[in-house]
PDB file of N, CA and C in Angstrom:
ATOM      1  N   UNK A   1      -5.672  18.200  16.111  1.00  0.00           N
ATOM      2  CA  UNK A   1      -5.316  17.793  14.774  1.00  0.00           C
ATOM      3  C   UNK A   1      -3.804  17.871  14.622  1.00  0.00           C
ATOM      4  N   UNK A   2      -3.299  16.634  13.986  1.00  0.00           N
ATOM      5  CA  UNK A   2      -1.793  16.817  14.080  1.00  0.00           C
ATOM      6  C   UNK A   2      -1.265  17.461  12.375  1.00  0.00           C
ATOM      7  N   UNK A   3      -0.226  18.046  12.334  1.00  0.00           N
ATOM      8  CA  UNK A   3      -0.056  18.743  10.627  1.00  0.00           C
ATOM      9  C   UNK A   3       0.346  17.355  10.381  1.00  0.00           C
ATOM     10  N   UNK A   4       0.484  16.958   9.009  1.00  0.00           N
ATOM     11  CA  UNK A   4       0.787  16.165   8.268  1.00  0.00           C
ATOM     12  C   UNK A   4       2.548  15.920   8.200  1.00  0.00           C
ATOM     13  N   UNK A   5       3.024  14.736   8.408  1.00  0.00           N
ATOM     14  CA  UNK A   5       4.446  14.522   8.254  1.00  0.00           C
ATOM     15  C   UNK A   5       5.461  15.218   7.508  1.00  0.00           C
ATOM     16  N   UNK A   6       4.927  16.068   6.686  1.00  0.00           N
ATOM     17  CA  UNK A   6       5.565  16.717   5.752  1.00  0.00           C
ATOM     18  C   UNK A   6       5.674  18.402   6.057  1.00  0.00           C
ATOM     19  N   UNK A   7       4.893  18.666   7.359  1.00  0.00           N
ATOM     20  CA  UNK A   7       4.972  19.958   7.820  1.00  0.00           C
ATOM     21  C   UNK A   7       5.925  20.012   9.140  1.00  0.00           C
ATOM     22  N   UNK A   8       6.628  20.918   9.123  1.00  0.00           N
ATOM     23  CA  UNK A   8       7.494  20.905  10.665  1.00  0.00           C
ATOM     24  C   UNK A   8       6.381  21.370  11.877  1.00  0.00           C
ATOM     25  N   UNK A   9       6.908  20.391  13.035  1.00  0.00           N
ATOM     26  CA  UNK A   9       5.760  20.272  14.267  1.00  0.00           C
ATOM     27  C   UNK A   9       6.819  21.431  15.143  1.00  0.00           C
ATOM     28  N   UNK A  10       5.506  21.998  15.748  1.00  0.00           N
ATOM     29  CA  UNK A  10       6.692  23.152  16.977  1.00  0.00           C
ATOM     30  C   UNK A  10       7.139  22.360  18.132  1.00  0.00           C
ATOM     31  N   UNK A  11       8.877  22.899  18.118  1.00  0.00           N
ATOM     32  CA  UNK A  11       9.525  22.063  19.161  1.00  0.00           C
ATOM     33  C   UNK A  11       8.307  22.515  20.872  1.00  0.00           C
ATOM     34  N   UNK A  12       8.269  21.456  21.612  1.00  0.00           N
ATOM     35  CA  UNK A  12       7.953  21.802  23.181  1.00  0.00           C
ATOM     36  C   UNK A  12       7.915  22.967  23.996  1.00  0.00           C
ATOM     37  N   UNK A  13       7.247  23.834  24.206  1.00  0.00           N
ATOM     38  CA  UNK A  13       7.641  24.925  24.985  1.00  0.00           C
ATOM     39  C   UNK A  13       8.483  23.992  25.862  1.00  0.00           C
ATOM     40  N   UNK A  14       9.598  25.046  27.039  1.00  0.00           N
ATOM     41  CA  UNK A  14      10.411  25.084  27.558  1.00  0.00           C
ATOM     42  C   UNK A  14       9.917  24.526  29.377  1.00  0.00           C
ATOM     43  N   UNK A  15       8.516  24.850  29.209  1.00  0.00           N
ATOM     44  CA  UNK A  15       7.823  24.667  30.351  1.00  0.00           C
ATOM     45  C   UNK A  15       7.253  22.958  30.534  1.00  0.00           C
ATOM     46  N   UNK A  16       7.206  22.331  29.321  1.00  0.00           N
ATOM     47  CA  UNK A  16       6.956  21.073  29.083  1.00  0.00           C
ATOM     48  C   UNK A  16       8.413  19.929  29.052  1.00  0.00           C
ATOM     49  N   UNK A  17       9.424  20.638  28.807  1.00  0.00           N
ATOM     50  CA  UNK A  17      10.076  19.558  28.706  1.00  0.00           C
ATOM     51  C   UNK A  17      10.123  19.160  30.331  1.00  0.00           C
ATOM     52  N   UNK A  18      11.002  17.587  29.920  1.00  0.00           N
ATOM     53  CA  UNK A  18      10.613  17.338  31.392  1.00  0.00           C
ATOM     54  C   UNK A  18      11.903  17.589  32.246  1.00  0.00           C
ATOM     55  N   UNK A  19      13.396  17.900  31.522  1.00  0.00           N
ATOM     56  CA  UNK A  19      14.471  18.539  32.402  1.00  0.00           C
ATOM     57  C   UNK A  19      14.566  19.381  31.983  1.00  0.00           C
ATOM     58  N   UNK A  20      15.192  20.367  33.114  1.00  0.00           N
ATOM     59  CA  UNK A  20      15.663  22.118  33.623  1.00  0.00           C
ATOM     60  C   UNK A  20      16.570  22.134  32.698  1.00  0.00           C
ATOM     61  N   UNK A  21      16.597  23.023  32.265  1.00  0.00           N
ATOM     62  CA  UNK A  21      17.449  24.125  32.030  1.00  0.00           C
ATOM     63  C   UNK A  21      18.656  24.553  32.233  1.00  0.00           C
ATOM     64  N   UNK A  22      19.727  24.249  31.772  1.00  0.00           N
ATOM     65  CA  UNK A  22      20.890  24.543  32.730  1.00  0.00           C
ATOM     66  C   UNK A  22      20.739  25.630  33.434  1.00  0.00           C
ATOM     67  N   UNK A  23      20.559  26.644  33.274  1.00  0.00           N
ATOM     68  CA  UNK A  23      20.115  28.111  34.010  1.00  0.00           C
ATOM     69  C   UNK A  23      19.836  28.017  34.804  1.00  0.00           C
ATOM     70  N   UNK A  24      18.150  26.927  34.717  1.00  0.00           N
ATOM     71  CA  UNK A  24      17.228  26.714  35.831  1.00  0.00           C
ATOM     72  C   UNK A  24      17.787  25.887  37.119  1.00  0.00           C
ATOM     73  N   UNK A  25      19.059  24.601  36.363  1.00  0.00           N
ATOM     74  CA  UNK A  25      19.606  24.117  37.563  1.00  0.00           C
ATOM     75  C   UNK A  25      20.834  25.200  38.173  1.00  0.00           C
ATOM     76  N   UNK A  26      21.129  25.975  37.453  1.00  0.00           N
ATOM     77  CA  UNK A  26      22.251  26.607  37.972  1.00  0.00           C
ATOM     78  C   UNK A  26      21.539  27.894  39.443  1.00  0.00           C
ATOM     79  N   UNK A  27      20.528  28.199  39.134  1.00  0.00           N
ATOM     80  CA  UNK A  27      19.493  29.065  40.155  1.00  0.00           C
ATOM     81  C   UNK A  27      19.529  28.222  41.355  1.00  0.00           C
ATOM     82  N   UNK A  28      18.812  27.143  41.029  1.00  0.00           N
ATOM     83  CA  UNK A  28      18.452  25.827  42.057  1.00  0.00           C
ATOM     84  C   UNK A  28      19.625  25.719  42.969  1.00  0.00           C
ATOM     85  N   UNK A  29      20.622  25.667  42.388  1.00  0.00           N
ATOM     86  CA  UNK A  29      22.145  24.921  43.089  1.00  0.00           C
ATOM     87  C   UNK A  29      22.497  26.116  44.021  1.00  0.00           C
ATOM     88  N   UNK A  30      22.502  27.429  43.369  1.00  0.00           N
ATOM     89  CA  UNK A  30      22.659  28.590  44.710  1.00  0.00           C
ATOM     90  C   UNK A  30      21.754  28.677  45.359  1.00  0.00           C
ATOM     91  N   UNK A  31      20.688  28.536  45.107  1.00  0.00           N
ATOM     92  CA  UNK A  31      19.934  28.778  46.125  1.00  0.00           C
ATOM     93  C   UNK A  31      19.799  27.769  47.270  1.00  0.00           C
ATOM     94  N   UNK A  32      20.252  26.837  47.269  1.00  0.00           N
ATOM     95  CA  UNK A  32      20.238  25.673  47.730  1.00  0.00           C
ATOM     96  C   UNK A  32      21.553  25.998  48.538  1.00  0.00           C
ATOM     97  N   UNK A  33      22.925  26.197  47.883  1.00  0.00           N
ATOM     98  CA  UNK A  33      23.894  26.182  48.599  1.00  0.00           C
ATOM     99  C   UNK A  33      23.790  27.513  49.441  1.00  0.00           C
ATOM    100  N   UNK A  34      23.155  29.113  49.066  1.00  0.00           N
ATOM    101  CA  UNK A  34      22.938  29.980  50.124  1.00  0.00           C
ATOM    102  C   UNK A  34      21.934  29.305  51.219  1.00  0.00           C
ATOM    103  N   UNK A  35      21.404  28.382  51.558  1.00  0.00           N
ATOM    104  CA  UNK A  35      20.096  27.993  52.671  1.00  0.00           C
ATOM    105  C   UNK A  35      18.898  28.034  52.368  1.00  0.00           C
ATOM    106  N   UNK A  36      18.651  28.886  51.405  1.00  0.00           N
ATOM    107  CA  UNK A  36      17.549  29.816  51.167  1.00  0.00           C
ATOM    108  C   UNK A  36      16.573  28.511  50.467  1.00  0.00           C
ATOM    109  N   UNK A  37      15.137  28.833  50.557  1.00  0.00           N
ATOM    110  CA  UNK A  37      14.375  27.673  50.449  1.00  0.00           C
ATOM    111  C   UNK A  37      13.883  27.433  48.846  1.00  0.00           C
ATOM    112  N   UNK A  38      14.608  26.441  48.279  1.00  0.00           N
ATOM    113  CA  UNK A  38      14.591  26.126  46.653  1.00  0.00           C
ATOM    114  C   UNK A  38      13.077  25.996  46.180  1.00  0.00           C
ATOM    115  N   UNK A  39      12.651  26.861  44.943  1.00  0.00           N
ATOM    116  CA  UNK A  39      11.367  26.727  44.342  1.00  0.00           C
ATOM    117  C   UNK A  39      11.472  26.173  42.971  1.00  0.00           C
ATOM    118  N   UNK A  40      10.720  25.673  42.522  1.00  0.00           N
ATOM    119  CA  UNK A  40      10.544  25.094  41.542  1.00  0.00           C
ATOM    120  C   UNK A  40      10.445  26.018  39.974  1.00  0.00           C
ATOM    121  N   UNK A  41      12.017  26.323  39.220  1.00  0.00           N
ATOM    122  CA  UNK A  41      11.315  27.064  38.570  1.00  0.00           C
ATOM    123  C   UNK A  41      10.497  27.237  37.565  1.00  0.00           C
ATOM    124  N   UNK A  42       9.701  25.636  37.742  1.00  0.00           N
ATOM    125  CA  UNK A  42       8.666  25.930  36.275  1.00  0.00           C
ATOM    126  C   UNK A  42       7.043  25.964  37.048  1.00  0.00           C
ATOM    127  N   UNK A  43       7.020  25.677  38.070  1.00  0.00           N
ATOM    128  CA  UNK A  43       5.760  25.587  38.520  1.00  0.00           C
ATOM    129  C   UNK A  43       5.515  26.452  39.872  1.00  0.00           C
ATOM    130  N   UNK A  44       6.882  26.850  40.467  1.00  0.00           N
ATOM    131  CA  UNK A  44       6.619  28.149  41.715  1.00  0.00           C
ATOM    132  C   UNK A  44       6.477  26.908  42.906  1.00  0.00           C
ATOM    133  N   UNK A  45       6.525  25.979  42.706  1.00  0.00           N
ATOM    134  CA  UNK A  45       6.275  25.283  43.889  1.00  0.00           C
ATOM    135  C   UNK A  45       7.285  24.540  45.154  1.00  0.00           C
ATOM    136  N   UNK A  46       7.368  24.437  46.304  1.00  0.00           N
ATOM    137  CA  UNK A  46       8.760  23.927  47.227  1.00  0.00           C
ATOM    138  C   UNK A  46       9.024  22.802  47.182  1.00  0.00           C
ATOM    139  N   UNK A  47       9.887  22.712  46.702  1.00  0.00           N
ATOM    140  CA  UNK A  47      11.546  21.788  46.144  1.00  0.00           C
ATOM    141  C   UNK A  47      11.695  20.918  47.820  1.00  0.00           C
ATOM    142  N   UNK A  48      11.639  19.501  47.866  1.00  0.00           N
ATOM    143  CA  UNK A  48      11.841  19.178  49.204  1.00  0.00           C
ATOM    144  C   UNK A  48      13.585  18.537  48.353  1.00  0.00           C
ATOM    145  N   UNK A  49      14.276  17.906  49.517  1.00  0.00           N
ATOM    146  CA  UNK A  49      15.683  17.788  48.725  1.00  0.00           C
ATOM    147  C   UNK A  49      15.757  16.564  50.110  1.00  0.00           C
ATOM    148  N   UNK A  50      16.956  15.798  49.421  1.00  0.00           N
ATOM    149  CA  UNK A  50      17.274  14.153  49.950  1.00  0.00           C
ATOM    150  C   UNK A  50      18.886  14.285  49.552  1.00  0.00           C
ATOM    151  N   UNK A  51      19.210  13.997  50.599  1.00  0.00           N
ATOM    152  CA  UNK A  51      20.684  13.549  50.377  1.00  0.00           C
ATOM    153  C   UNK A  51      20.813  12.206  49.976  1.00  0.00           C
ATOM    154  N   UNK A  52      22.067  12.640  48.887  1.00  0.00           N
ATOM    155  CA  UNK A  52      21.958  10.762  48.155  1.00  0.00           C
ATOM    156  C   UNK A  52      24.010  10.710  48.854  1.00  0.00           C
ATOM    157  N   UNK A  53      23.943   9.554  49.318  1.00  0.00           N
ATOM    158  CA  UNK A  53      25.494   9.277  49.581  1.00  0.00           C
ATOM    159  C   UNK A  53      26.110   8.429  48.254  1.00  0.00           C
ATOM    160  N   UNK A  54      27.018   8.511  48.486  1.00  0.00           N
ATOM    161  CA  UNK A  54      27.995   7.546  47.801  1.00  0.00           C
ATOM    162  C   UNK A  54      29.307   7.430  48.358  1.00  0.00           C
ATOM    163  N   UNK A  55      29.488   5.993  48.987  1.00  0.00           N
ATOM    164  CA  UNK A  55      30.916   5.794  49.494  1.00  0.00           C
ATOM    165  C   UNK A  55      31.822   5.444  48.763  1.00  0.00           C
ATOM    166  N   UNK A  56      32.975   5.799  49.576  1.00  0.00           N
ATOM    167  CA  UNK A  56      34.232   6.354  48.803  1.00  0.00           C
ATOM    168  C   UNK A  56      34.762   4.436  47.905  1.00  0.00           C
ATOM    169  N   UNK A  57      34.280   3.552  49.238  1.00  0.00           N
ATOM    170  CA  UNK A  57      34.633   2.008  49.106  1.00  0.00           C
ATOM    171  C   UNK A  57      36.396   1.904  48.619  1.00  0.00           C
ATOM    172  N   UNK A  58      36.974   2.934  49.432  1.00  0.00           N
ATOM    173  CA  UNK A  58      38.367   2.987  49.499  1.00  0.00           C
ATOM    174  C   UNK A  58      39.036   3.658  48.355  1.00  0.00           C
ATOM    175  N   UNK A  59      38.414   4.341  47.678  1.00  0.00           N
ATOM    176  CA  UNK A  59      38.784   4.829  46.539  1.00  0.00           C
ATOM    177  C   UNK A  59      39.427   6.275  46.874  1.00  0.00           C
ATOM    178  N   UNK A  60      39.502   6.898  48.144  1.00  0.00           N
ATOM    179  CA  UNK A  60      39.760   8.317  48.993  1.00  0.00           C
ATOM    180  C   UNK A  60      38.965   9.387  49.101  1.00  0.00           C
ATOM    181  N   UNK A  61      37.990   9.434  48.523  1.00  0.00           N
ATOM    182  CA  UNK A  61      36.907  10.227  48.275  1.00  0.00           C
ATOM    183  C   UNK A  61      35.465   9.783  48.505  1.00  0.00           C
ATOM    184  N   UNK A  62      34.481  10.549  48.677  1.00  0.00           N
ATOM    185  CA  UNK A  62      33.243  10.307  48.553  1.00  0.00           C
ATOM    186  C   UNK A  62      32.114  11.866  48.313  1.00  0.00           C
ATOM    187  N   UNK A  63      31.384  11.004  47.067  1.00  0.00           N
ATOM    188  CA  UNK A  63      30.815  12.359  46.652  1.00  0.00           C
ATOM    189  C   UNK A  63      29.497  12.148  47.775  1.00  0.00           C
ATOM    190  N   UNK A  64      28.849  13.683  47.660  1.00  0.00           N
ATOM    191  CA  UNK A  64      27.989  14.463  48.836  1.00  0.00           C
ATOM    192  C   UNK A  64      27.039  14.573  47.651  1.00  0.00           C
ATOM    193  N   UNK A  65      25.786  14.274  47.516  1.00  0.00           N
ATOM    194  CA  UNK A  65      25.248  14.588  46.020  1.00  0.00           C
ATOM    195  C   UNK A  65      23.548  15.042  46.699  1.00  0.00           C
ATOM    196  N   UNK A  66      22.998  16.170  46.186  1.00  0.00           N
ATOM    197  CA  UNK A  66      21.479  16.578  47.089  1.00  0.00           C
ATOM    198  C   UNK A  66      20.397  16.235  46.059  1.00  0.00           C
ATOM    199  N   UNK A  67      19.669  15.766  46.342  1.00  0.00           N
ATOM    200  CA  UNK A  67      18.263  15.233  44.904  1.00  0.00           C
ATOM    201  C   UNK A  67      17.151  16.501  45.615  1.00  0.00           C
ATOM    202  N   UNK A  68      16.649  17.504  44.373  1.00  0.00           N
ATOM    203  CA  UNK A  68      15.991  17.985  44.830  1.00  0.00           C
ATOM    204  C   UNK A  68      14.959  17.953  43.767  1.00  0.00           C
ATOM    205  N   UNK A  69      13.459  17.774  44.553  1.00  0.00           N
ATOM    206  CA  UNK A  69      11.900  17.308  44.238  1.00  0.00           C
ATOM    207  C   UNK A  69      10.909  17.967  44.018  1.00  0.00           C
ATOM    208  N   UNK A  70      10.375  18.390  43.172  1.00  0.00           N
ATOM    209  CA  UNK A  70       9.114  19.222  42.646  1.00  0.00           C
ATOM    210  C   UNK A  70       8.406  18.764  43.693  1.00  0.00           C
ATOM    211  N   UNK A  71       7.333  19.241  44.425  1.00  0.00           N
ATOM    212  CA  UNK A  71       6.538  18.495  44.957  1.00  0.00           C
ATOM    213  C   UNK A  71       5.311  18.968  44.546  1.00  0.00           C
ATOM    214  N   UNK A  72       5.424  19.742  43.394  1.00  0.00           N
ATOM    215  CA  UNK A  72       3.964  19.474  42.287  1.00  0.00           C
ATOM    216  C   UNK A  72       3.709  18.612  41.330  1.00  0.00           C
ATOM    217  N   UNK A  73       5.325  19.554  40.612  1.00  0.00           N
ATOM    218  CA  UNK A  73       5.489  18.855  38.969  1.00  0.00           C
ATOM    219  C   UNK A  73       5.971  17.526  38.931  1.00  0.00           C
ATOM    220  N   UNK A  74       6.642  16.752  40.228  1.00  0.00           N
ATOM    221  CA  UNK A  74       7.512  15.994  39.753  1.00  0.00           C
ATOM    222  C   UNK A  74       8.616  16.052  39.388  1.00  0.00           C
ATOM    223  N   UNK A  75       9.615  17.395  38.708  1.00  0.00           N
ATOM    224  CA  UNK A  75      10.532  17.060  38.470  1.00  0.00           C
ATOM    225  C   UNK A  75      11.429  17.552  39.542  1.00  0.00           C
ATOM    226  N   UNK A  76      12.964  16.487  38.515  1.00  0.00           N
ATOM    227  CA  UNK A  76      13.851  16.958  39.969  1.00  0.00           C
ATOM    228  C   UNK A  76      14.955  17.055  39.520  1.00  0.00           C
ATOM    229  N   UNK A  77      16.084  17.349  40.128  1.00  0.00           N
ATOM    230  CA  UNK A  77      17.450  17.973  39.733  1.00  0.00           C
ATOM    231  C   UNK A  77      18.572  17.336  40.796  1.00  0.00           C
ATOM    232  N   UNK A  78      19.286  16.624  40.287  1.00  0.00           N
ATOM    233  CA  UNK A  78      20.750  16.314  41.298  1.00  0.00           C
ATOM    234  C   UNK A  78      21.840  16.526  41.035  1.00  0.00           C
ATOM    235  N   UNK A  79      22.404  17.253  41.984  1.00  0.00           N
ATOM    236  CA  UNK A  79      24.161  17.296  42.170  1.00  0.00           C
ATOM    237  C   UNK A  79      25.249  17.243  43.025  1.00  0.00           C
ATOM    238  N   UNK A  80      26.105  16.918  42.773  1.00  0.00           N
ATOM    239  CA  UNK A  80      27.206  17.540  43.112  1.00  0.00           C
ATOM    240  C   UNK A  80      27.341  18.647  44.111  1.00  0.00           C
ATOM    241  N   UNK A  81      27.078  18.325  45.996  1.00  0.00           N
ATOM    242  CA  UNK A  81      27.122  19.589  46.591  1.00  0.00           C
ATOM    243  C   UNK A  81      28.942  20.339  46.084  1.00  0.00           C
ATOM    244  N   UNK A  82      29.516  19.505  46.283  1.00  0.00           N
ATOM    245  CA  UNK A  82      31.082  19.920  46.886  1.00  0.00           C
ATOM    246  C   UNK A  82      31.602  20.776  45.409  1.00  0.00           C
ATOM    247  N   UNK A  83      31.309  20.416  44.634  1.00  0.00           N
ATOM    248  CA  UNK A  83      31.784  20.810  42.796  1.00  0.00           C
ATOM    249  C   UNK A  83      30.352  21.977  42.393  1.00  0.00           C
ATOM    250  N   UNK A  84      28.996  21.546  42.863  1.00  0.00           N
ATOM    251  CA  UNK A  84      28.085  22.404  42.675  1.00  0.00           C
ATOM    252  C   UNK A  84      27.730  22.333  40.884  1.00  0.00           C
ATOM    253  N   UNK A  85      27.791  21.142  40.887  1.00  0.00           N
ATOM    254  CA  UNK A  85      27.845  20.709  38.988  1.00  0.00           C
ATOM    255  C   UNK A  85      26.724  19.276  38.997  1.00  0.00           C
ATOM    256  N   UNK A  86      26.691  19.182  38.159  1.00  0.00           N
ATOM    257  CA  UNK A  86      25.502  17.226  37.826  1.00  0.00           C
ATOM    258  C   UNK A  86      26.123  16.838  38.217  1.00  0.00           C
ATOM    259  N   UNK A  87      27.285  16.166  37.842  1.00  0.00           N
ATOM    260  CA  UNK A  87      27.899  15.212  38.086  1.00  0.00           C
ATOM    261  C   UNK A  87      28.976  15.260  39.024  1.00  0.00           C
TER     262      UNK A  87
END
């Protein structure tokens, strides 16, 4: 039963939304940059990870960026190896 438009609806638990947490990506990113094998922290489950390139196309640089994959939930998290940030 949904409350009526005129009642406030409870925001999403934290476990439903469908992106992390800054926290949650900030865990992910060390653990990732110590070796150590990344878990998923809303579902406990192993994180497989894909390197995404991007060339520099003469610009002097090129970012190093790791996509890492729920392989329960689905969700996933990318960054920035070299900066260790999203973007």
């Amino acid at each position: 039963m949904t409350p009526p438009d005129d009642e406030p609806r409870d925001p999403p638990r934290d476990d439903q939304r469908a992106q992390f947490t800054e926290d949650e990506q900030r865990a992910m990113r060390a653990a990732f940059a110590a070796g150590q094998p990344v878990r998923c922290p809303r579902c406990d489950a192993a994180m497989t990870s894909r390197a995404i390139g991007g060339g520099s196309f003469g610009l002097g640089y090129a970012r190093q960026r790791e996509w890492l994959m729920c392989t329960r939930c689905k969700r996933s998290a990318m960054f920035d190896v070299k900066r260790g940030t999203r973007n």
